[in-house]
N, C-alpha and C. Protein backbone atom coordinates (compact mmCIF):
# COMPACT_ATOMS: atom_id res chain seq x y z
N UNK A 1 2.41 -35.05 8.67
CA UNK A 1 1.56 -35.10 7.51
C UNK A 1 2.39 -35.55 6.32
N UNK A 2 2.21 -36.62 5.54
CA UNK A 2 2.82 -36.96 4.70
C UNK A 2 1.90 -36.40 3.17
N UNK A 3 3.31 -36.30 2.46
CA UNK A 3 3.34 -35.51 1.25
C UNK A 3 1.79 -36.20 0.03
N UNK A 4 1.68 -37.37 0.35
CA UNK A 4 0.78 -38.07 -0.24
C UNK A 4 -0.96 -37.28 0.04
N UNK A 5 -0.93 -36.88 1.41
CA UNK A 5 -2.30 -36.71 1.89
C UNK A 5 -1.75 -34.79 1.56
N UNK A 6 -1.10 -34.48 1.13
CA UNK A 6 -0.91 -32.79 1.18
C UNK A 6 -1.32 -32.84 -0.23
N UNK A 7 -0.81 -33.01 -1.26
CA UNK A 7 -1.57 -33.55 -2.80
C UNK A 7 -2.38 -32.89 -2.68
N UNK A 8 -3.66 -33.81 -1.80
CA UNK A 8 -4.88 -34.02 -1.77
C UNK A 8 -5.65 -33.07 -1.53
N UNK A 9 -5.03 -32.02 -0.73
CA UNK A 9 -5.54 -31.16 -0.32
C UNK A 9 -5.66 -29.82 -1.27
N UNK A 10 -6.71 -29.21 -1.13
CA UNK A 10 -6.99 -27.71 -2.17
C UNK A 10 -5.72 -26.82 -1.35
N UNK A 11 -6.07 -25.76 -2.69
CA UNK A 11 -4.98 -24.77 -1.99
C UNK A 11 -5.03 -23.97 -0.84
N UNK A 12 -6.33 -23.82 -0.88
CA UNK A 12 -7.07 -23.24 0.23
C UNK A 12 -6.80 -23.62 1.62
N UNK A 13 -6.60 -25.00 1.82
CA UNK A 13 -6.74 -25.71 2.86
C UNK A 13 -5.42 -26.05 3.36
N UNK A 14 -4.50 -26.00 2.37
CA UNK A 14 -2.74 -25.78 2.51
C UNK A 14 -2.58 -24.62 3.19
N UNK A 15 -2.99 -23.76 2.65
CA UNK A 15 -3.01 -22.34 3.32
C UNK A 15 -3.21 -22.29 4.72
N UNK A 16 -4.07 -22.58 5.01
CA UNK A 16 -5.01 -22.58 6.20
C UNK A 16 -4.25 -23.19 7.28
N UNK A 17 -4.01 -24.81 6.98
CA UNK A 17 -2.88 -25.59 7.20
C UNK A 17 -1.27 -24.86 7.68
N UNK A 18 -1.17 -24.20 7.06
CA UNK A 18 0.43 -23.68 6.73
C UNK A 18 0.09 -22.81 7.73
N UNK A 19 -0.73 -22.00 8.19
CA UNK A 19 -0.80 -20.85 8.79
C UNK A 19 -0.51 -21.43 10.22
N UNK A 20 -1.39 -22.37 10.48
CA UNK A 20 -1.61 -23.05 11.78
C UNK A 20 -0.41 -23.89 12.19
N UNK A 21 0.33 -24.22 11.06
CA UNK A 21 1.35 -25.40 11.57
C UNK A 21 2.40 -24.25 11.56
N UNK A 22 2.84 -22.73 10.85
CA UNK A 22 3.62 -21.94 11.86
C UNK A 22 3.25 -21.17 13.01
N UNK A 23 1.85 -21.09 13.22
CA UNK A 23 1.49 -20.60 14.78
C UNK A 23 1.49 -21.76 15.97
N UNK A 24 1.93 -22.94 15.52
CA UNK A 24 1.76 -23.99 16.32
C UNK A 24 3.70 -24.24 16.64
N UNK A 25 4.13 -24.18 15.65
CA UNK A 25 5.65 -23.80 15.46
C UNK A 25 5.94 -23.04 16.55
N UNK A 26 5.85 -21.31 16.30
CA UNK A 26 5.45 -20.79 17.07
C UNK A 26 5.67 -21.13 18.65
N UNK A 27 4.81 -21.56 19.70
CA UNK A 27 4.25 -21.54 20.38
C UNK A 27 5.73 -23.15 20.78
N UNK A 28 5.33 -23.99 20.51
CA UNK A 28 6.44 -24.82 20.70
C UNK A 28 7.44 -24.52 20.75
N UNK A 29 8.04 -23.40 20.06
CA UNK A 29 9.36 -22.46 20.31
C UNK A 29 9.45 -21.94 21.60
N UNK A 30 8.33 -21.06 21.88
CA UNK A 30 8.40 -20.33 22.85
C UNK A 30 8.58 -21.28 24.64
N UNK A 31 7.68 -21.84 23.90
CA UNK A 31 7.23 -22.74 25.36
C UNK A 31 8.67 -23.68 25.94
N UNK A 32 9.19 -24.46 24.78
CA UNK A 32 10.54 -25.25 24.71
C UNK A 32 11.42 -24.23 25.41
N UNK A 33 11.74 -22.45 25.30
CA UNK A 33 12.63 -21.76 25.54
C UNK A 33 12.40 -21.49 26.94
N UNK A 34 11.07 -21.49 27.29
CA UNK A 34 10.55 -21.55 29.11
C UNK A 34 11.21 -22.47 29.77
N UNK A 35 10.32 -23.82 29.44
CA UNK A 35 11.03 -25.14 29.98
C UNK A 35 11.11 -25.96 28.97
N UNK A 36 11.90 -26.98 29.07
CA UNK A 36 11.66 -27.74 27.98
C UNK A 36 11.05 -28.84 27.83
N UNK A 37 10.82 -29.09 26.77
CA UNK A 37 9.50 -29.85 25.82
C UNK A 37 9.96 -31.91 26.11
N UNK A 38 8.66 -32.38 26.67
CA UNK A 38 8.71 -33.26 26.66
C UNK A 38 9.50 -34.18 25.71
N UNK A 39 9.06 -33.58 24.41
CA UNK A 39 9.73 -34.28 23.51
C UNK A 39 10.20 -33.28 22.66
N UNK A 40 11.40 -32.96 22.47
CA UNK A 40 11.74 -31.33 21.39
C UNK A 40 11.38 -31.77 20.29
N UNK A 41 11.81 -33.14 19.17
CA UNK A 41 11.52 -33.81 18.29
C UNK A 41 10.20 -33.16 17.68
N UNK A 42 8.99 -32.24 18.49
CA UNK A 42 7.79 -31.99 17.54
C UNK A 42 8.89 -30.90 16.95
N UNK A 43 9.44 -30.20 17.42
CA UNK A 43 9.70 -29.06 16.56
C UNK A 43 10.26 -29.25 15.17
N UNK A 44 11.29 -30.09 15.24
CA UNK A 44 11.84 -30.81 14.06
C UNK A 44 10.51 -31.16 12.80
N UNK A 45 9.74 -31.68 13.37
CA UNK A 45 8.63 -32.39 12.51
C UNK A 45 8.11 -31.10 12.16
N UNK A 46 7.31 -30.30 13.04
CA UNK A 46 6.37 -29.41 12.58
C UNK A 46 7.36 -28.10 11.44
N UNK A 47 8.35 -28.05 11.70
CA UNK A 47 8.88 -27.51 11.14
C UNK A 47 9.47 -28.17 8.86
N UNK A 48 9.49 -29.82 9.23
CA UNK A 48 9.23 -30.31 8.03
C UNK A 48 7.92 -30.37 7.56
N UNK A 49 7.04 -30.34 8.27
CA UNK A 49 5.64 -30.12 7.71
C UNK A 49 5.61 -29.13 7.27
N UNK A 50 5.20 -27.56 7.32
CA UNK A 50 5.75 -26.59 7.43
C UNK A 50 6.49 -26.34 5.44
N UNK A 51 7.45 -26.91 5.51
CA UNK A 51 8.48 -26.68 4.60
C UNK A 51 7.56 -27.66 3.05
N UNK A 52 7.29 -28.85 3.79
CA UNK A 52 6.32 -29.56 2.91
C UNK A 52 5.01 -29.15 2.25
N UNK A 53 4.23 -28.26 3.65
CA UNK A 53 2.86 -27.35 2.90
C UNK A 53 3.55 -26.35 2.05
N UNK A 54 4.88 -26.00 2.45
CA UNK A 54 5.08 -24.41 1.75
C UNK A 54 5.53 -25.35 0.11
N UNK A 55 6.05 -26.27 0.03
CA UNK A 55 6.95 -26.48 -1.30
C UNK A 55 5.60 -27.00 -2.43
N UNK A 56 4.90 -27.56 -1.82
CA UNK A 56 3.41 -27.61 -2.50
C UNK A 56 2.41 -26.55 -2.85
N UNK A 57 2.55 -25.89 -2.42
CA UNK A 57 2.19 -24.36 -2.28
C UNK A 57 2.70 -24.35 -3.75
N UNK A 58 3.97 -23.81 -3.60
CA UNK A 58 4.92 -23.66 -4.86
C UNK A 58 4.83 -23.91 -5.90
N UNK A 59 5.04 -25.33 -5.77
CA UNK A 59 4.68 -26.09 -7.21
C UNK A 59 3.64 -26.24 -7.56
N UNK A 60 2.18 -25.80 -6.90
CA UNK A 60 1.06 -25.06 -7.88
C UNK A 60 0.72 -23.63 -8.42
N UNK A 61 1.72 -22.78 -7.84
CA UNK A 61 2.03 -21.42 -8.26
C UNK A 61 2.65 -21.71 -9.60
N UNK A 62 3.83 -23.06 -9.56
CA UNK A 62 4.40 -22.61 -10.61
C UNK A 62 3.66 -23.48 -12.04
N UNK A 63 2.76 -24.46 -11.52
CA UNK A 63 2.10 -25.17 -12.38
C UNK A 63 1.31 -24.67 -13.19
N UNK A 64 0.85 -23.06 -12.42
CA UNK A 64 -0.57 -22.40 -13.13
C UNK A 64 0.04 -21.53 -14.38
């Protein structure tokens, strides 16, 4: 998800977002530690996504 289309989004929906992309985190962890992951590379990503919903997050906490 690029930072352009996260903007866009209400806070609400960051939230929502954020929740799902660390239970999806999550689960790619676990599963990778079973056997491993076709491609490990999602973890990397979902984990900058992740860091990207949270820093947007932020900077409308600190905007208000």
């Amino acid at each position: 998800m690029k930072t352009a289309e996260i903007k866009e989004l209400t806070t609400a929906e960051i939230q929502e977002r954020l929740a799902s992309e660390k239970e999806q985190l999550t689960r790619l962890k676990l599963n990778h530690s079973i056997s491993p992951l076709d491609n490990p590379l999602q973890i990397k990503v979902a984990r900058k996504t992740i860091a990207r919903l949270a820093t947007e997050l932020r900077a409308r906490e600190l905007t208000k």
